[in-house]
Protein backbone atom coordinates (compact mmCIF):
# COMPACT_ATOMS: atom_id res chain seq x y z
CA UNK A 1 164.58 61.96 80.45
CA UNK A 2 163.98 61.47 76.50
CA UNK A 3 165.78 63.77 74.00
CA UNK A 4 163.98 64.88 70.66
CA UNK A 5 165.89 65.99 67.73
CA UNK A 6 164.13 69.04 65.38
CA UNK A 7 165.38 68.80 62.04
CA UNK A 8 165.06 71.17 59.62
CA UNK A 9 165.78 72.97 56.42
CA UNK A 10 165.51 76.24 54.99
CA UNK A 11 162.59 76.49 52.97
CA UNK A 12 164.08 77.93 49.48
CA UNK A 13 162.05 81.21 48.61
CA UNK A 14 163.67 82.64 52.20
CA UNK A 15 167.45 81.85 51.21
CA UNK A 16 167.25 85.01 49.00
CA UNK A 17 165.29 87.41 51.71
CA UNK A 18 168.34 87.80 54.11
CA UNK A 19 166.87 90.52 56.07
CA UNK A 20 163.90 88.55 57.01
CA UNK A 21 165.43 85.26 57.34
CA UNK A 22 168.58 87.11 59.85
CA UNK A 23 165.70 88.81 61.83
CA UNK A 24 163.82 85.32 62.77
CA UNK A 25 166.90 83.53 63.35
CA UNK A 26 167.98 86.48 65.83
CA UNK A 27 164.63 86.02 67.47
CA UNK A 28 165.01 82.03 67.27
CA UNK A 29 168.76 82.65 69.34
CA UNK A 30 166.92 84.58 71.74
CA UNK A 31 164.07 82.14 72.21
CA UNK A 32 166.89 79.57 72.96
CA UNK A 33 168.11 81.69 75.80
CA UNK A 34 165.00 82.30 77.32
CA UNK A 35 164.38 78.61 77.39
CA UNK A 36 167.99 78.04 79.06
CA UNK A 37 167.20 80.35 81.44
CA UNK A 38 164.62 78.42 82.48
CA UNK A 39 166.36 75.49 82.81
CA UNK A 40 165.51 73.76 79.61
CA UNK A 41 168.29 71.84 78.35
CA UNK A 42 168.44 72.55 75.00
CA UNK A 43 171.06 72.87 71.68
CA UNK A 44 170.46 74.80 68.41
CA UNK A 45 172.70 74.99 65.74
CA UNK A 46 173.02 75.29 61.98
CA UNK A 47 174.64 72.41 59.47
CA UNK A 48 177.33 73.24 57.06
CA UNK A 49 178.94 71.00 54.40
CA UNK A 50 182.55 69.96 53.97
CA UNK A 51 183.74 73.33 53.09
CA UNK A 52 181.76 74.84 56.18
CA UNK A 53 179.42 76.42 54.24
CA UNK A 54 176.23 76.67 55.96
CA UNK A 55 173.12 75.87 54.47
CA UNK A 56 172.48 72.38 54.93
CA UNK A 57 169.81 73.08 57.47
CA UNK A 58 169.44 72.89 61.49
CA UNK A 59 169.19 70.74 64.44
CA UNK A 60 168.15 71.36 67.59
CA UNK A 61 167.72 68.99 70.75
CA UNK A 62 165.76 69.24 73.69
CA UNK A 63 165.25 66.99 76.53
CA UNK A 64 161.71 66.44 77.72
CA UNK A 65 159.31 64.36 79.40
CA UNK A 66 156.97 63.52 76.74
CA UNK A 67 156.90 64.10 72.79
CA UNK A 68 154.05 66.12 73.60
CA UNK A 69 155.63 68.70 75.81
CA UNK A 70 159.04 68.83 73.69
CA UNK A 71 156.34 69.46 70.89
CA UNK A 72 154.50 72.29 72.62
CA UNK A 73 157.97 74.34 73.42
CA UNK A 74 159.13 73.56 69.43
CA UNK A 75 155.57 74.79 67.84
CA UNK A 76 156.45 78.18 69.95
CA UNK A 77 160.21 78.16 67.73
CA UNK A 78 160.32 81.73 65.82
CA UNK A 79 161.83 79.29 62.79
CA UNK A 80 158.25 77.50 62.76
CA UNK A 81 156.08 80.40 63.61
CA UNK A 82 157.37 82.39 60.73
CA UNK A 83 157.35 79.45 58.52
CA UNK A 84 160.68 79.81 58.12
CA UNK A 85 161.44 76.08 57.75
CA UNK A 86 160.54 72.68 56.99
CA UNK A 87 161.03 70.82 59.71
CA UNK A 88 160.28 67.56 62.07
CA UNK A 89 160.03 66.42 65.55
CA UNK A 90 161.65 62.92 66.66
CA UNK A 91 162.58 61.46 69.38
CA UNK A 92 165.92 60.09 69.95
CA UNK A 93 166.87 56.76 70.55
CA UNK A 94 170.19 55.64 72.75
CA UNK A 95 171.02 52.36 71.56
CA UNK A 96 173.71 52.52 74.86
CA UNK A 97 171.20 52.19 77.22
């Protein structure tokens, strides 16, 4: 099955509401559990630079069918819902194959 890589970053007028932005990406950890629980195999994690200082943005991958079903489960992302993010959908490509 495909993998499909969300990328995203931070959109800036959030990096100074902490509250809000801790709350969604509490709910965003949860909705990744949920979805492992089900048996989606999926990874979510943040970016950090050289110093490990986060802020650099997210990934997440998910492996799916289609592009349209890893689409429908990433639209339903807290991150996206609240707006929380810039972000973008791609599949992934193994040149090993």
């Amino acid at each position: 099955m495909p993998f499909f890589v969300k990328t995203e970053i931070i959109k800036k007028e959030y990096l100074i509401k902490k509250d809000l932005r801790n709350k969604v990406i509490h709910d965003h950890i949860n909705w990744i559990k949920k979805l492992k629980q089900k048996g989606v195999n999926i990874k979510s994690g943040f970016l950090v630079d050289e110093f490990q200082i986060p802020g650099a943005g997210g990934l997440l991958i998910i492996e799916m069918k289609t592009f349209k079903e890893a689409l429908q489960i990433i639209k339903n992302d807290p991150m996206i819902k609240s707006d929380l993010v810039d972000w973008k959908l791609n599949q992934w490509i193994d040149i090993n194959q």
